[in-house]
Protein backbone atom coordinates (compact mmCIF):
# COMPACT_ATOMS: atom_id res chain seq x y z
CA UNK A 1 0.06 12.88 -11.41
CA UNK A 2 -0.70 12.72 -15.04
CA UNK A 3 0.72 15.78 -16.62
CA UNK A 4 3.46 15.77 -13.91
CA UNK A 5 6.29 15.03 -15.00
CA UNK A 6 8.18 13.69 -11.94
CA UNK A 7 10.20 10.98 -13.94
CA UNK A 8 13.36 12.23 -12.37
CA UNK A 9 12.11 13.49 -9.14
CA UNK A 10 10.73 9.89 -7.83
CA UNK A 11 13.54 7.93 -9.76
CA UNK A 12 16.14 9.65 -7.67
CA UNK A 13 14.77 8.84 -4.35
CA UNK A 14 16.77 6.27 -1.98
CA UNK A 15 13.90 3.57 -2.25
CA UNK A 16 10.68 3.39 -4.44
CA UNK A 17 7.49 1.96 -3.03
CA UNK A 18 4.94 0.51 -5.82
CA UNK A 19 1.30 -0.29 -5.22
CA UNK A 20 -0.63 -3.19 -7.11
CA UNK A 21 0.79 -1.79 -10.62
CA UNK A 22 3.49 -1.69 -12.39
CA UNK A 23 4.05 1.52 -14.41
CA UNK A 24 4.18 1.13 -18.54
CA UNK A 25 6.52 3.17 -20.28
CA UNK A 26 3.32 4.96 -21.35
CA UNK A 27 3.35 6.35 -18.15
CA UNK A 28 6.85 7.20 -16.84
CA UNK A 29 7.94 10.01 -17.62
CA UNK A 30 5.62 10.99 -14.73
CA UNK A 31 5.53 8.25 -12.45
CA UNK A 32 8.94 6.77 -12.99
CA UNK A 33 10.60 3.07 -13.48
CA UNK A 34 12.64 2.77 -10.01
CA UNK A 35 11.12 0.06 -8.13
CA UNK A 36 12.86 -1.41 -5.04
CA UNK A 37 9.63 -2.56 -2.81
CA UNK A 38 6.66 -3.90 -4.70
CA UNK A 39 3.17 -3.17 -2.34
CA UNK A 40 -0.24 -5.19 -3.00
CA UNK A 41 -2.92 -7.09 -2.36
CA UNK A 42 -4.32 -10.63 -1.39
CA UNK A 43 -4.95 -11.28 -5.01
CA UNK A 44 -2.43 -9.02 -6.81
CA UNK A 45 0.04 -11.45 -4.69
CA UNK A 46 -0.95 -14.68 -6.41
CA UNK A 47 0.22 -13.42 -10.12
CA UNK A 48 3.73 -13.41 -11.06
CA UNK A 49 2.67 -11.44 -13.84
CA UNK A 50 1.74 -7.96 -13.02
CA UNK A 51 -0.38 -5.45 -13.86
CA UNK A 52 0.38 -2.71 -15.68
CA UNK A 53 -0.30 1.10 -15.37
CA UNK A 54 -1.00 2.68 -18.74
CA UNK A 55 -2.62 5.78 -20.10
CA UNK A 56 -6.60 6.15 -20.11
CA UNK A 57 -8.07 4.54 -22.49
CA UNK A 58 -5.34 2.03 -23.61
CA UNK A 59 -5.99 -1.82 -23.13
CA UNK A 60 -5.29 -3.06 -20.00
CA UNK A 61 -1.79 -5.77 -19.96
CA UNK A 62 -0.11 -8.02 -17.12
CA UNK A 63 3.61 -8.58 -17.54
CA UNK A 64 5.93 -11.03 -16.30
CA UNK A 65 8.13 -9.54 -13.09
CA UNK A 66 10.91 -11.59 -14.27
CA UNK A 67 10.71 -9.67 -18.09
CA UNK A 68 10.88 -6.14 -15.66
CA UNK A 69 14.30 -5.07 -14.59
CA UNK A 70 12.54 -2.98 -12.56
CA UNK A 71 10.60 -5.69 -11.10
CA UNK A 72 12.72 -8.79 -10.98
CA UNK A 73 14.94 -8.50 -8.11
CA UNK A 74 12.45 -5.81 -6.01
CA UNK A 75 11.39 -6.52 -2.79
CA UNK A 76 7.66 -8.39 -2.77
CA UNK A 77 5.09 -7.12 -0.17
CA UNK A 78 1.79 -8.01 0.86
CA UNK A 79 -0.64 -6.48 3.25
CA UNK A 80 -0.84 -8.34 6.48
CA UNK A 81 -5.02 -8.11 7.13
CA UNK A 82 -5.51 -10.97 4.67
CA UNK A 83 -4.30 -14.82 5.62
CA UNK A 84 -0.42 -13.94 3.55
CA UNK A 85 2.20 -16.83 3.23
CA UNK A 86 5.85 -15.40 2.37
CA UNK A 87 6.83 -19.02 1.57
CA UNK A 88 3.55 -19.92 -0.51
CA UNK A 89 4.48 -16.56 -2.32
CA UNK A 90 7.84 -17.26 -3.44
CA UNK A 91 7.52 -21.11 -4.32
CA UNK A 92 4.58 -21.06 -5.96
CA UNK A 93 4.04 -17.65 -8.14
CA UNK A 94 6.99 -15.16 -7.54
CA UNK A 95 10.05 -17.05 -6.82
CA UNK A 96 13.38 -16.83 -4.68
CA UNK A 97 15.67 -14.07 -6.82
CA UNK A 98 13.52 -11.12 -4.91
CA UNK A 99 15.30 -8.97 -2.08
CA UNK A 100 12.63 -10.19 0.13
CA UNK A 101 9.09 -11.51 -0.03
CA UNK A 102 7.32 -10.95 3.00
CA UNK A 103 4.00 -9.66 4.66
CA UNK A 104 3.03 -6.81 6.92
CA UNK A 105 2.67 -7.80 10.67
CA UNK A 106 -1.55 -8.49 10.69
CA UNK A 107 -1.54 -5.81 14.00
CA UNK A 108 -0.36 -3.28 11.48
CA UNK A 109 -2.25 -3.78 8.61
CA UNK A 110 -5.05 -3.77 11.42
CA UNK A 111 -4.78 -0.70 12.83
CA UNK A 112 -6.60 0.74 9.91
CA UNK A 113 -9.77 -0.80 10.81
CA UNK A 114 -10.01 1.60 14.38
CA UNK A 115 -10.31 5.02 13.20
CA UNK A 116 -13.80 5.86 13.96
CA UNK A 117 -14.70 7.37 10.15
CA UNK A 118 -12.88 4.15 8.51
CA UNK A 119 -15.36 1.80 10.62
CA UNK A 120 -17.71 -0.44 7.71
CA UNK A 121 -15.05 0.23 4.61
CA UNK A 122 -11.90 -1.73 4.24
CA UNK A 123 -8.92 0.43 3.82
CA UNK A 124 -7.34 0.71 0.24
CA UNK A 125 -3.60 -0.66 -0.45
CA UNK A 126 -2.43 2.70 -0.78
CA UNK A 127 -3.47 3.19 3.24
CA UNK A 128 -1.96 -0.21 4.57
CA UNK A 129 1.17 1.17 2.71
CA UNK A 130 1.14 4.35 4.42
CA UNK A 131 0.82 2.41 8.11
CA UNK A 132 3.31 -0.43 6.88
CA UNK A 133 6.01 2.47 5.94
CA UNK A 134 4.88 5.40 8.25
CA UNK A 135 7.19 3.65 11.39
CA UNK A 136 9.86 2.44 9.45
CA UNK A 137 11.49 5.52 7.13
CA UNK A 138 12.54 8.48 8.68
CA UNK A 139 10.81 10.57 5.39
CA UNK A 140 7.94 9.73 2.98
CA UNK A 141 6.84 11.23 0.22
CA UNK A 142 3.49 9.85 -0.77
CA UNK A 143 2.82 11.06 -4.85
CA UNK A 144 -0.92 10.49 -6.33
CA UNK A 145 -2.35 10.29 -2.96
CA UNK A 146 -5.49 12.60 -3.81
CA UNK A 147 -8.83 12.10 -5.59
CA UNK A 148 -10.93 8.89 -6.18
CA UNK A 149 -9.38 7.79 -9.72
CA UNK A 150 -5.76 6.75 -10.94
CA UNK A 151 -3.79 8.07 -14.07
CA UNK A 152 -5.86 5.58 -16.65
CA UNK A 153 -9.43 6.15 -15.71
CA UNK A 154 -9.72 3.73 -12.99
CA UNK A 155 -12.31 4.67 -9.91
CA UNK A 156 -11.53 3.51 -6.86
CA UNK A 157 -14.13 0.74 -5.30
CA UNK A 158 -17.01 2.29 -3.41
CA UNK A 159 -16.48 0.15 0.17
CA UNK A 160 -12.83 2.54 0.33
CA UNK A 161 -13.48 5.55 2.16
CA UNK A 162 -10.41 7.40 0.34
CA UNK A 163 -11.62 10.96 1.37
CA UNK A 164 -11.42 9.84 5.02
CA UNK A 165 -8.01 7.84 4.04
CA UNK A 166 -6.57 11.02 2.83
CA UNK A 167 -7.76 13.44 5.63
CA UNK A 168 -5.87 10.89 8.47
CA UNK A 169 -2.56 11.03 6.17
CA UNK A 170 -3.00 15.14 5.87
CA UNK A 171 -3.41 14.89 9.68
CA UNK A 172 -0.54 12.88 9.87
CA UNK A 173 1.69 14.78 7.67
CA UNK A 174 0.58 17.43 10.05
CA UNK A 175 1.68 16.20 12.78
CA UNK A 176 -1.61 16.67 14.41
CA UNK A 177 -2.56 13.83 16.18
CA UNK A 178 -5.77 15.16 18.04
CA UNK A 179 -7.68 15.04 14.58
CA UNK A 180 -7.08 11.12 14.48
CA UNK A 181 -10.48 9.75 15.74
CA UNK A 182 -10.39 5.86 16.85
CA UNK A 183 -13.59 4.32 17.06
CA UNK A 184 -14.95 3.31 20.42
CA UNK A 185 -14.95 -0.30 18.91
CA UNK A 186 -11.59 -0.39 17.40
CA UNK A 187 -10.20 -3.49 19.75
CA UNK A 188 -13.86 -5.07 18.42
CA UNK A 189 -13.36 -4.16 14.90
CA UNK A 190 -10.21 -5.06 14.59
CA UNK A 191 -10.77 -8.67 16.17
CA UNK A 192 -13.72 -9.31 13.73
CA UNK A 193 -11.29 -8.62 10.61
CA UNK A 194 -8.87 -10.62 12.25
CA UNK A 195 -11.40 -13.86 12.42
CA UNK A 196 -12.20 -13.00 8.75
CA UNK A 197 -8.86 -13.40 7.41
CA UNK A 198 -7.12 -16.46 9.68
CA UNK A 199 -10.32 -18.00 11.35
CA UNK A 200 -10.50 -18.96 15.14
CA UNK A 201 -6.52 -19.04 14.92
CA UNK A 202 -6.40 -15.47 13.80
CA UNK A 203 -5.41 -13.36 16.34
CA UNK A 204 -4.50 -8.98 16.00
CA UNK A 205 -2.16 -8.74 18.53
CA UNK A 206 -1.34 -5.78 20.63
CA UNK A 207 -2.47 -2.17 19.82
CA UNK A 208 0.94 -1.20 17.67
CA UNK A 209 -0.21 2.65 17.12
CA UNK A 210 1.72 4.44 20.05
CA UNK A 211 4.41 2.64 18.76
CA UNK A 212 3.82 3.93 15.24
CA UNK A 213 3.18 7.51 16.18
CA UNK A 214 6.51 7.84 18.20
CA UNK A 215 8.81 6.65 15.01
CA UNK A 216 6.67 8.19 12.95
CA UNK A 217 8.34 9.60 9.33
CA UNK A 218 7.92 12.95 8.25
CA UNK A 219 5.56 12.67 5.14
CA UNK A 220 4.89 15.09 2.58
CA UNK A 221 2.47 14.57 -0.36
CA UNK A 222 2.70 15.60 -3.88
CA UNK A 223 -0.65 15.37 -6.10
């Protein structure tokens, strides 16, 4: 993406879906501002203040969402295969002027954890984004979705499996659903992340991917 840029390209699209960062002005004319649907993670959610996407090599910096115009009304998302509390959310850290705070149904998020070449890595944000959105808009177009670093330098953590990540959302894009491999284990996977995140109450709930695959978007990617 660096080198891109797709400031106007990803600015003019109906809705803009961020993930864990913010971007810095040192970074938009090639990722953009437009932000209507903020994306993270279980600990990304309990800081009002964000963090920031700059350039390699400059110091990383959390802003407040309610200093962003960008960020202050945008919709506030978290994935659903960690214990997630819409309420908790919004009265303790991000407060009640968002479009909507919520969390990803925990079967959806959960569904990651049953392709067979996923099985002993937990999926990155990025992925639980893909599966969150993938049923929902009628197009995506996924930009950065490539590689093992981001724009400033950062590697991705070892225990994602991003090459495999990126081969189901080629697949996908593809519309060629043979090359999806589910784990014989998936329904046993699945249940053991499950436990991990809510305890003995946690429970996945029913398989949602035929669901997923028959509303599925069409998705293109742009590196």
């Amino acid at each position: 993406m660096v080198g891109s840029g797709a400031r106007a390209q990803i600015d003019a699209y109906d809705t803009v879906i961020r993930l864990n960062r913010m971007p810095s002005a040192s970074v938009a004319s090639d990722f953009g501002t437009k932000t209507d649907v903020f994306f993270m993670n279980h600990p990304a959610s309990r800081f009002e203040a964000v963090e920031m996407l700059q350039r390699e090599g400059m110091k990383p910096r959390r802003t407040s969402c309610r200093d962003m115009d960008n960020c202050k009304a945008a919709a506030i998302l978290q994935r659903g295969d960690n214990h997630c509390s819409p309420q908790k959310m919004a009265s303790q850290y991000w407060g009640w002027d968002h479009s909507m705070i919520g969390c990803v149904r925990p079967n959806v998020s959960l569904t990651a954890y049953g392709f067979k070449h996923l099985e002993g890595f937990q999926s990155s944000t990025g992925f639980q984004a893909f599966l969150a959105f993938l049923p929902l808009c009628q197009e995506l177009d996924l930009f950065g979705f490539g590689g093992n670093a981001a724009a400033d330098g950062h590697f991705e953590w070892s225990g994602h499996n991003l090459h495999e990540e990126h081969r189901i959302q080629d697949a996908v894009a593809a519309r060629e659903w043979s090359r999806l491999e589910w784990s014989e284990h998936a329904d046993r996977l699945r249940d053991a992340v499950a436990a991990k995140a809510w305890g003995a109450a946690g429970a996945r709930g029913d398989d949602p991917w035929p669901w997923m695959q028959a509303r599925a978007a069409r998705v293109r990617k742009f590196r």
